[in-house]
C-alpha atoms as a PDB file:
ATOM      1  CA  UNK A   1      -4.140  30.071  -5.923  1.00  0.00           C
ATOM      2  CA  UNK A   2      -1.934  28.344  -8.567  1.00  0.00           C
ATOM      3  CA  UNK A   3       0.378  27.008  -6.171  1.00  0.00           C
ATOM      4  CA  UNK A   4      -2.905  25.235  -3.963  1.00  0.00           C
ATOM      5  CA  UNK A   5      -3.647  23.843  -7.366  1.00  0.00           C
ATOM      6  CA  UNK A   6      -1.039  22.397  -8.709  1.00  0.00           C
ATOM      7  CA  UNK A   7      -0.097  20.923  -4.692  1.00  0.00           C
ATOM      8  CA  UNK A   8      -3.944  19.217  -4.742  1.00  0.00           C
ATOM      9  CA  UNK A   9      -3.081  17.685  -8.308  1.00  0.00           C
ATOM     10  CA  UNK A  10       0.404  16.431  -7.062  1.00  0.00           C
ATOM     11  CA  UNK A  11      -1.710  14.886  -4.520  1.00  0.00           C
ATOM     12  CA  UNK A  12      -4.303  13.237  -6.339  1.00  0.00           C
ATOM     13  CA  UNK A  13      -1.690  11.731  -8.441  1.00  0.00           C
ATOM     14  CA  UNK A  14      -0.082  10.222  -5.512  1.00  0.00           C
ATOM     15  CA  UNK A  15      -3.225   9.011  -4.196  1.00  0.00           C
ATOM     16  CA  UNK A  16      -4.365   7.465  -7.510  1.00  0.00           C
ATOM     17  CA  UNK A  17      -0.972   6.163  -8.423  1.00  0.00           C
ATOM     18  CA  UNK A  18      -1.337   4.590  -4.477  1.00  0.00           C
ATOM     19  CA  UNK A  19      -4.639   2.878  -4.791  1.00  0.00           C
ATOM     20  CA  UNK A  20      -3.715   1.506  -8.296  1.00  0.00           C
ATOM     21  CA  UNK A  21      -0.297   0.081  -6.842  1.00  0.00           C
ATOM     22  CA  UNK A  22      -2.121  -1.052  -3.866  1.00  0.00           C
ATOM     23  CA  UNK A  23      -5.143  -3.001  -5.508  1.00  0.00           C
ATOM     24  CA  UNK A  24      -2.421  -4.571  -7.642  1.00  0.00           C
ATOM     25  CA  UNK A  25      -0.244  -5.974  -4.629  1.00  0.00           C
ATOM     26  CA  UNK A  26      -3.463  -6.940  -2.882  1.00  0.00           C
ATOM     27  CA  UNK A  27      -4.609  -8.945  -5.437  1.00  0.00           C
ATOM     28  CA  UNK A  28      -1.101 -10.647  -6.307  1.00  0.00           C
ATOM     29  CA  UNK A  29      -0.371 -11.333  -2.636  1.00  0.00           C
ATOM     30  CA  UNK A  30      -4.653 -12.809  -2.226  1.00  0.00           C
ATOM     31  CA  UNK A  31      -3.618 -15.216  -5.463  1.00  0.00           C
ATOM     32  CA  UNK A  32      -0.275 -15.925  -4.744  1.00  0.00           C
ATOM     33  CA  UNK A  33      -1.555 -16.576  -0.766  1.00  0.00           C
ATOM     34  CA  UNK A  34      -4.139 -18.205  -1.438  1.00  0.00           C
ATOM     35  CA  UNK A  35      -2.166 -21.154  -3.999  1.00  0.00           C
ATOM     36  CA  UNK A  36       0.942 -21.584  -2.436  1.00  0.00           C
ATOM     37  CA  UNK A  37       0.674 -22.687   1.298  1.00  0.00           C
ATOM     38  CA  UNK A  38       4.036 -21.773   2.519  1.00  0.00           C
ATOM     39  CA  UNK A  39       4.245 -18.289   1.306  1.00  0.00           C
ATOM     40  CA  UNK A  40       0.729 -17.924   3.295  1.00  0.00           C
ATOM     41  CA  UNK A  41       2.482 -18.818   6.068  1.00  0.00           C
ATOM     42  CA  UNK A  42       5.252 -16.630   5.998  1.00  0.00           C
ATOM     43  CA  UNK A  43       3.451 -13.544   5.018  1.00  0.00           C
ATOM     44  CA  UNK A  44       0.672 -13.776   6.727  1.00  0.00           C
ATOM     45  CA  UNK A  45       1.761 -12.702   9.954  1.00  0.00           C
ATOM     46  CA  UNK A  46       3.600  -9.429   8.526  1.00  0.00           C
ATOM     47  CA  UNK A  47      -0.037  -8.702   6.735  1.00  0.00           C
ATOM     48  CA  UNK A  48      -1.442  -8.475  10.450  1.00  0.00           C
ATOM     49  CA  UNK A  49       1.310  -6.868  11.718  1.00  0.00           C
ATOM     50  CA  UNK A  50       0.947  -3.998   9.458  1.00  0.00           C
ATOM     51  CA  UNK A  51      -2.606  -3.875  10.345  1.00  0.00           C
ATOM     52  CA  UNK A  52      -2.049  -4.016  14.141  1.00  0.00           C
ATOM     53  CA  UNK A  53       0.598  -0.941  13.634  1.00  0.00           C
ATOM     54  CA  UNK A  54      -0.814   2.673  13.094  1.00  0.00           C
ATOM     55  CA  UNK A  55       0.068   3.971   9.956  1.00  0.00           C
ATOM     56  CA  UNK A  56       1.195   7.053  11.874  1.00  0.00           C
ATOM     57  CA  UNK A  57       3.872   4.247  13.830  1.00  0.00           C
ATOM     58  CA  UNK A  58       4.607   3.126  10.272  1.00  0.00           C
ATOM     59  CA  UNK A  59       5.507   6.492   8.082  1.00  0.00           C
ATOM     60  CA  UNK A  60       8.586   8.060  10.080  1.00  0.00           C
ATOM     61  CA  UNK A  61      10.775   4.934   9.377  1.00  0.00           C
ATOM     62  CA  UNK A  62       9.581   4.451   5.873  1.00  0.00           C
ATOM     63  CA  UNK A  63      10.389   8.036   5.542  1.00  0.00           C
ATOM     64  CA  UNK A  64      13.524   7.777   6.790  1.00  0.00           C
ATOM     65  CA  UNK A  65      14.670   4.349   4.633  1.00  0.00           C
ATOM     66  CA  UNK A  66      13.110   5.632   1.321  1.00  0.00           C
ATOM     67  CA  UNK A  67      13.495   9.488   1.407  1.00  0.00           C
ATOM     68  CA  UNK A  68      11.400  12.222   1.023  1.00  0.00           C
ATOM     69  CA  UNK A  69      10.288  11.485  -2.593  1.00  0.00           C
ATOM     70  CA  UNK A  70       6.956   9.562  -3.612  1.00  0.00           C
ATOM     71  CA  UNK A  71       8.425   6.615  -2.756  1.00  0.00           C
ATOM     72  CA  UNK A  72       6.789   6.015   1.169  1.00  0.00           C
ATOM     73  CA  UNK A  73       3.711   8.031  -0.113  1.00  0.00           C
ATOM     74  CA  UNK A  74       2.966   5.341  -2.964  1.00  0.00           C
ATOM     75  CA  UNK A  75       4.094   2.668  -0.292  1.00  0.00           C
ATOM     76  CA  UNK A  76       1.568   4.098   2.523  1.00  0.00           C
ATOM     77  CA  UNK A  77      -1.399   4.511   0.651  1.00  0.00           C
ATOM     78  CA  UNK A  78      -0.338   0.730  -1.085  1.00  0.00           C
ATOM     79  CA  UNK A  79      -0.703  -0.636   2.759  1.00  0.00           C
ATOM     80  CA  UNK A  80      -3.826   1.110   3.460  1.00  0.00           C
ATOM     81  CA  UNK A  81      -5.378   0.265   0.526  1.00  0.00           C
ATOM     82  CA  UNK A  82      -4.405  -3.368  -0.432  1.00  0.00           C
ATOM     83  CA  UNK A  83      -4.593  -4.742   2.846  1.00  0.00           C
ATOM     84  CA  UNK A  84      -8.568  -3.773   3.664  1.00  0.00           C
END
């Protein structure tokens, strides 16, 4: 049973350390957006591509480009969270 617990708090780390990270970029990206008109443009399009994409689509190559460590757990949970 120790092992289930200490696996669920790994977890809710991640996910908290996730939605932290993501409300952050959200926010910086909606300010940042939202003043400068060029960066708006440019980024835009990549926001709604990552919303058109399943995250399912999205986690094997992020995976593969930022290893098996929290890295592309943070960065997942980041995308699902900042960009709703």
């Amino acid at each position: 049973m120790e092992h289930h617990s200490a696996a669920i708090s790994s977890d809710a780390k991640e996910i908290c350390l996730g939605f932290v990270v993501g409300v952050a970029a959200g926010l910086i990206l909606a300010v940042i957006m939202s003043e400068v008109r060029l960066f708006h443009t440019i980024v835009y399009p990549l926001l709604i591509a990552t919303q058109a994409t399943p995250i399912i689509a999205i986690a094997p190559p992020l995976v593969i480009i930022m290893g098996f460590g929290i890295t592309p757990k943070l960065t997942i949970v980041g995308l699902i969270v900042s960009s709703r």
